[in-house]
Protein backbone atom coordinates (compact mmCIF):
# COMPACT_ATOMS: atom_id res chain seq x y z
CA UNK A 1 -1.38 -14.79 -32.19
CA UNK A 2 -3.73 -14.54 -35.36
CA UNK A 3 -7.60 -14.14 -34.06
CA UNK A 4 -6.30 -13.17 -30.55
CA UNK A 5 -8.76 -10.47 -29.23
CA UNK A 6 -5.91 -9.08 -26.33
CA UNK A 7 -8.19 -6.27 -25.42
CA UNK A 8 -11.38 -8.65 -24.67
CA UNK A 9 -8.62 -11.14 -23.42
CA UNK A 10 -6.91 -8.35 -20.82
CA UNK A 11 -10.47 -6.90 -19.62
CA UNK A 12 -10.99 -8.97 -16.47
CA UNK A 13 -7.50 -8.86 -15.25
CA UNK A 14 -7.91 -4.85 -15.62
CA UNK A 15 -11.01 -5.44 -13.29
CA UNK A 16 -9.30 -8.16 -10.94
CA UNK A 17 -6.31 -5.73 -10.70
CA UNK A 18 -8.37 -2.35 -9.91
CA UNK A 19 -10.99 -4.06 -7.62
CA UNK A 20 -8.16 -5.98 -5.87
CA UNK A 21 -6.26 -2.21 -5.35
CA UNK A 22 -9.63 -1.01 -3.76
CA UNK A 23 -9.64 -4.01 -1.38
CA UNK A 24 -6.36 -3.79 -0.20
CA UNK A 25 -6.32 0.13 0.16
CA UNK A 26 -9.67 -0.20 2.34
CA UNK A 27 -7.99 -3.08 4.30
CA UNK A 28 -5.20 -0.27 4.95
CA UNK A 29 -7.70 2.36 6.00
CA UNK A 30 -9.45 -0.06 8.56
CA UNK A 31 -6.56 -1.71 9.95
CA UNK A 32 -5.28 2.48 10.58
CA UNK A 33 -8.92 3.30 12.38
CA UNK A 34 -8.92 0.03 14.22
CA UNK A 35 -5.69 -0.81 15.33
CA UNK A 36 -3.83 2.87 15.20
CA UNK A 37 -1.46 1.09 12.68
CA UNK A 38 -1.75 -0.97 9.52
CA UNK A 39 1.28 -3.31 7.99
CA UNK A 40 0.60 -1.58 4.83
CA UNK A 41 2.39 1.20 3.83
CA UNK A 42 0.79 0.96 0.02
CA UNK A 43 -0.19 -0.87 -2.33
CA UNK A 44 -0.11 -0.38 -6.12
CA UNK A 45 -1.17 -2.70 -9.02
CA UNK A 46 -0.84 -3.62 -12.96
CA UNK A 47 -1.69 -5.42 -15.69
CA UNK A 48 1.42 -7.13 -17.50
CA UNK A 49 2.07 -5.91 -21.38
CA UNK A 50 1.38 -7.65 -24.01
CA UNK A 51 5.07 -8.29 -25.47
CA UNK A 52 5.85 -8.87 -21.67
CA UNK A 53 2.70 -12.16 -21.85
CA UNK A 54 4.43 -13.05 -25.06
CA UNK A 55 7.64 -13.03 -24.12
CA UNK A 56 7.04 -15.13 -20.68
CA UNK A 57 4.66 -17.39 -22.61
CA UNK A 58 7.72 -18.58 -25.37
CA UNK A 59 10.02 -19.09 -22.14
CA UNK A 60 7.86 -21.23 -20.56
CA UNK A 61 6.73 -22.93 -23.58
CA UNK A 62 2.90 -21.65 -22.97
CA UNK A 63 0.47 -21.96 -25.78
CA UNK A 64 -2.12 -19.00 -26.11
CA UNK A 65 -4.63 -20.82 -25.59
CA UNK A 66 -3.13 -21.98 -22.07
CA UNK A 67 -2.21 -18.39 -21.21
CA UNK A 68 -5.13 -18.42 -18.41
CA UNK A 69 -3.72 -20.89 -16.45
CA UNK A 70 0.15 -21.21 -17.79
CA UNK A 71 0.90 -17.51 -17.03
CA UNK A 72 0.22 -16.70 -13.12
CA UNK A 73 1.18 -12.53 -13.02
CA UNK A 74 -1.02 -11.29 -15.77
CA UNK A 75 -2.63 -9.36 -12.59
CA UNK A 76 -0.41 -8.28 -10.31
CA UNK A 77 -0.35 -6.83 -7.14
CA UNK A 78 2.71 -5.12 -5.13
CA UNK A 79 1.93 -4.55 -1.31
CA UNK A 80 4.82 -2.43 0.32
CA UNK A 81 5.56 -2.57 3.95
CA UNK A 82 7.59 -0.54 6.28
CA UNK A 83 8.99 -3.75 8.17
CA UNK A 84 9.85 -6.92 7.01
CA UNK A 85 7.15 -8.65 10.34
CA UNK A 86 5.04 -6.56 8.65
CA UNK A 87 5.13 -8.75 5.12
CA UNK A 88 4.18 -11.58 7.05
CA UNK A 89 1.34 -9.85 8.67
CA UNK A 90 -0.05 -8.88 5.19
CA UNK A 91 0.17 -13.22 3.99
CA UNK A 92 -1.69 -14.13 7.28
CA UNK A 93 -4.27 -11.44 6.65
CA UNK A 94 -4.60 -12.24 2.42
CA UNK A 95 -4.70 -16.39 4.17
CA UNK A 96 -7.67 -15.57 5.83
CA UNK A 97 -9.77 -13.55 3.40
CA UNK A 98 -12.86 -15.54 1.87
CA UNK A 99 -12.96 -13.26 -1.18
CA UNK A 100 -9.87 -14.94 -3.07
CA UNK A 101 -8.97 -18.21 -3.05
CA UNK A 102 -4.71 -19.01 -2.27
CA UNK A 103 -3.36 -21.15 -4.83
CA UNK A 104 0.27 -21.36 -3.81
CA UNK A 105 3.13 -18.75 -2.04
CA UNK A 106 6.87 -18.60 -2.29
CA UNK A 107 8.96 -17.16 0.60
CA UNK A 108 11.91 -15.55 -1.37
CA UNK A 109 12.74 -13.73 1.81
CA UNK A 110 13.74 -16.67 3.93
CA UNK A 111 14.71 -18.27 0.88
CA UNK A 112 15.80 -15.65 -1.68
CA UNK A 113 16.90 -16.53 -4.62
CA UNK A 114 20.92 -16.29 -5.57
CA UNK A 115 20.45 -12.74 -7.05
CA UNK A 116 19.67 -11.61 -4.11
CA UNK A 117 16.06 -11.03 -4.61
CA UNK A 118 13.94 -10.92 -1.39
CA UNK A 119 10.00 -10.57 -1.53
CA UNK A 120 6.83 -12.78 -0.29
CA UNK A 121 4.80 -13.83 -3.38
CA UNK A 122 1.06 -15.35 -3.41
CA UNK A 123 -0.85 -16.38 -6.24
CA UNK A 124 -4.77 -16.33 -5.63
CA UNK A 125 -7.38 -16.93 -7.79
CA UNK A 126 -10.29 -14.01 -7.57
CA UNK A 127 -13.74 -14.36 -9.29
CA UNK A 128 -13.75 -11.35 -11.36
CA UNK A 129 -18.00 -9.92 -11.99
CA UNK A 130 -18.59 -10.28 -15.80
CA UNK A 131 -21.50 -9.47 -17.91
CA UNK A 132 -21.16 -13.36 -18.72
CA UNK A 133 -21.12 -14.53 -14.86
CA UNK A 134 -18.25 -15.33 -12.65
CA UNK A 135 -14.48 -15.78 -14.10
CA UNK A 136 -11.83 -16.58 -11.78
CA UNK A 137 -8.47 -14.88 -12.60
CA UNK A 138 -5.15 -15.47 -11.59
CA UNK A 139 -3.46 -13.33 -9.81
CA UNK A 140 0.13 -12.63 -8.30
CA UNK A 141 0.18 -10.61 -5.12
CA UNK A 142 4.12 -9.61 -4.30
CA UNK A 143 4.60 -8.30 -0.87
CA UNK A 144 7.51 -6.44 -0.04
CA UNK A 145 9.88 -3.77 2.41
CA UNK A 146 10.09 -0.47 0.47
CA UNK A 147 13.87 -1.44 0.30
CA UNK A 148 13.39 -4.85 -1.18
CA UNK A 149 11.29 -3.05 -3.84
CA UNK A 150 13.87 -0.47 -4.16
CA UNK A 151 16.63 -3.36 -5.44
CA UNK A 152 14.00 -5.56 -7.44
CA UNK A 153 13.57 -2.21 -9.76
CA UNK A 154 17.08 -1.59 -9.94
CA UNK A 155 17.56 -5.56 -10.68
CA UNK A 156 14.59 -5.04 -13.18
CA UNK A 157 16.13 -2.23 -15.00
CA UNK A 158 19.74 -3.71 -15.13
CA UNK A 159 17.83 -6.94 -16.61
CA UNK A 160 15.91 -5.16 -19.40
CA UNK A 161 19.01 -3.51 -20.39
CA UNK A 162 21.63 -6.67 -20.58
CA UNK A 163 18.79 -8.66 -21.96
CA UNK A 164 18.98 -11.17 -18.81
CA UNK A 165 22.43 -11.36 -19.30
CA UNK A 166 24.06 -9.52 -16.29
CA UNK A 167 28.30 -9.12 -16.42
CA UNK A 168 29.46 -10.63 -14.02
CA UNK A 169 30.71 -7.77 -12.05
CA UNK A 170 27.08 -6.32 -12.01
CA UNK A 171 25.67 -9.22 -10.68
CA UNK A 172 28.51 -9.61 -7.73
CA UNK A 173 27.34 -5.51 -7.22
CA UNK A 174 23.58 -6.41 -7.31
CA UNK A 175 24.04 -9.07 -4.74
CA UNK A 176 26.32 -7.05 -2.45
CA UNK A 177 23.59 -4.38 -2.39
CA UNK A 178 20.94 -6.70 -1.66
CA UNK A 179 22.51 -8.17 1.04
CA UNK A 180 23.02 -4.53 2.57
CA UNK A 181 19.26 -3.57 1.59
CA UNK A 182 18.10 -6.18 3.99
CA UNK A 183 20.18 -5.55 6.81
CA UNK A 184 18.92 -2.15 6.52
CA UNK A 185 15.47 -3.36 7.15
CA UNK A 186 16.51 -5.93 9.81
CA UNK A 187 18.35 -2.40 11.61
CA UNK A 188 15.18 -0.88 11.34
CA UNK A 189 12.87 -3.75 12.68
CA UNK A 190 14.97 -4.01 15.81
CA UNK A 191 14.01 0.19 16.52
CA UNK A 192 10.87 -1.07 14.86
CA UNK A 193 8.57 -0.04 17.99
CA UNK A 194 10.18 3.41 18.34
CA UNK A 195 9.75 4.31 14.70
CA UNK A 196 5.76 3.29 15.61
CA UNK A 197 5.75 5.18 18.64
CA UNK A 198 6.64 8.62 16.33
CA UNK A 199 4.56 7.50 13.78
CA UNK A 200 1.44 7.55 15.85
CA UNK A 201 2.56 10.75 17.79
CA UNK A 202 2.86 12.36 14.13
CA UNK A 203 0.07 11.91 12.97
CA UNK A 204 -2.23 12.83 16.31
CA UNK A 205 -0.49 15.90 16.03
CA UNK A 206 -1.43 16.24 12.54
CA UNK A 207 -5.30 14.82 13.47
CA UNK A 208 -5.24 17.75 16.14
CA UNK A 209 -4.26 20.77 13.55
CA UNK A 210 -6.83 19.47 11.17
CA UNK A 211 -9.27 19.43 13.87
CA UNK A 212 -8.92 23.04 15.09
CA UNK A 213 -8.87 24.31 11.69
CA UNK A 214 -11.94 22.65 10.59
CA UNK A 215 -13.48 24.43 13.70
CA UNK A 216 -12.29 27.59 13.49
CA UNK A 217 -13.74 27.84 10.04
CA UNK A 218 -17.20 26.56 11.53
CA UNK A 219 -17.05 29.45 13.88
CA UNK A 220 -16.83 31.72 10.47
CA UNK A 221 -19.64 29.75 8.68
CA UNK A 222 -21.28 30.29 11.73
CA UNK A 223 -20.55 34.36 11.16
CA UNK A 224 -18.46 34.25 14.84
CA UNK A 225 -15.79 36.28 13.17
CA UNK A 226 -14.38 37.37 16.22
CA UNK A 227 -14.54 34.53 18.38
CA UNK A 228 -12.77 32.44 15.19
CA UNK A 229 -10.44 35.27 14.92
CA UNK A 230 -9.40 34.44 18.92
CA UNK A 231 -9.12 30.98 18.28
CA UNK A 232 -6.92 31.27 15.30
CA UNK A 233 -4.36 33.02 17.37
CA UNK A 234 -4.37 31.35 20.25
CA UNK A 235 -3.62 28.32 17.44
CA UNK A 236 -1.06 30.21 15.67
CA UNK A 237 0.86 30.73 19.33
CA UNK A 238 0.32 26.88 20.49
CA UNK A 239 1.19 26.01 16.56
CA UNK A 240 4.66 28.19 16.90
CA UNK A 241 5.32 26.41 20.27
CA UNK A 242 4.33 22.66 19.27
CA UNK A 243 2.18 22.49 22.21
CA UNK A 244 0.71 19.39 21.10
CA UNK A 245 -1.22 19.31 24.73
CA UNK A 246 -2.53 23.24 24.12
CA UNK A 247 -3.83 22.31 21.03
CA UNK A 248 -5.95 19.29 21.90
CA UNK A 249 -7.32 21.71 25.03
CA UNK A 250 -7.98 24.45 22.67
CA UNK A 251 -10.00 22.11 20.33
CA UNK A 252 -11.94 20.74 23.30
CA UNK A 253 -12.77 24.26 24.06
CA UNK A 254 -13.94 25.29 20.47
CA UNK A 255 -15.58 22.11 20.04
CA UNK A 256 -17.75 23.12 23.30
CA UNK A 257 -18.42 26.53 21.65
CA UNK A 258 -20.00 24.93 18.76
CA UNK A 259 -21.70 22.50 20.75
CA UNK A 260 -23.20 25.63 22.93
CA UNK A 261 -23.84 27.43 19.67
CA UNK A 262 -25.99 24.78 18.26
CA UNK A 263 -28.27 24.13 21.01
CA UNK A 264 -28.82 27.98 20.53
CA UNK A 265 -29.61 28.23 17.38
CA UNK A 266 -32.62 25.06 18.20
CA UNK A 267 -33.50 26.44 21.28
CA UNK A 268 -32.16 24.12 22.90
């Protein structure tokens, strides 16, 4: 470890991990405008501690010089999903991508491993922007149900504090609960399109508040105090009734307002 500069050494997998974040998240935000739903729910990233590199590297009998290429989750990645089609979605999607290259991926959900541990990992290399030129990194993307990452913390937790060395009545526990974590989200893929169906509705509802608020307060920038004032309680009514409908009419009808107001204000 003598010499070893961990802060120069750790700086492009801090990059590779935030600009990898950014990607993903904007993949979610397209997917949601284009499609009306995305397979991921979020996504959230880190850079593995130093006594965690240390420890993995004396397991796996990695020399520090061979950390780069011995030691694949440095960077990692964690993409959560609400259904489990949904994970698979997500590895066709990271397949296809010309920005990363795919090294290898393990399907621990079809073939989890005997702890009961269920997730989708992919390990990509990504050519991290230096002030030296191009280094590709190494990077572990896990993709997961919310309750598969729900158990692998728990697991996680229970590991740190038995130091790997789980009682035997723990482990039966963990496995039991596993196995009931994932028929939870096999239960909710088979409602899967329902749950959708009231997602969407949700949040057009939600899109159609926002929208008549924002123009009701650009009939008061506007100085229409008493035409905003109308509005506002003809929303509050519609608001109190959940008349979804009402409210998308009443938006059209402001939205016409403004429209008629600025072609006044030009001349028009």
């Amino acid at each position: 470890m003598e010499g070893m500069d961990w802060g120069k050494f750790l700086l492009p997998y801090q990059q590779a991990v935030e600009e990898l974040k950014i990607k993903f998240k904007s993949l979610r935000k397209e997917l949601k405008a284009r499609e009306e739903y995305s397979p991921i729910e979020f996504v959230t990233g880190r850079v593995k501690r130093i006594s965690s590199i240390l420890e993995k590297a004396r397991k796996l009998d990695v020399q520090l010089d061979r950390l780069e290429v011995g030691i694949e989750d440095i960077a990692g990645i964690r993409i959560m999903c609400q259904f489990v089609e949904d994970i698979y979605r997500v590895a066709d999607l990271i397949r296809q991508r010309k920005d990363m290259l795919l090294v290898y991926e393990k399907d621990y959900i079809t073939n989890y491993k005997s702890s009961g541990y269920r997730s989708y990992h992919m390990i990509v290399e990504y050519p991290v922007q230096t002030s030296l030129g191009s280094k590709p990194v190494l990077a572990e993307i896990q993709i997961r149900t919310l309750a598969m990452n729900f158990w692998a913390t728990i697991e996680h937790s229970l590991h740190y504090k038995y130091k790997e060395q789980l009682p035997s009545h723990v482990s039966d526990r963990l496995r039991a609960a596993a196995e009931a974590a994932f028929q939870l989200d096999r239960e909710m893929s088979s409602i899967r399109q329902e749950i959708v169906e009231a997602q969407k509705e949700f949040e057009d509802s939600a899109g159609t508040v926002r929208n008549v608020l924002n123009a009701i307060q650009e009939l008061y920038f506007f100085r229409k105090f008493r035409e905003a004032a109308q509005y506002q309680l003809r929303f509050n009514e519609l608001w109190e009734q959940e008349d979804v409908r009402g409210l998308k009419d009443l938006l059209a009808e402001i939205r016409a307002s403004l429209e008629k107001l600025g072609k006044d204000l030009h001349g028009g």
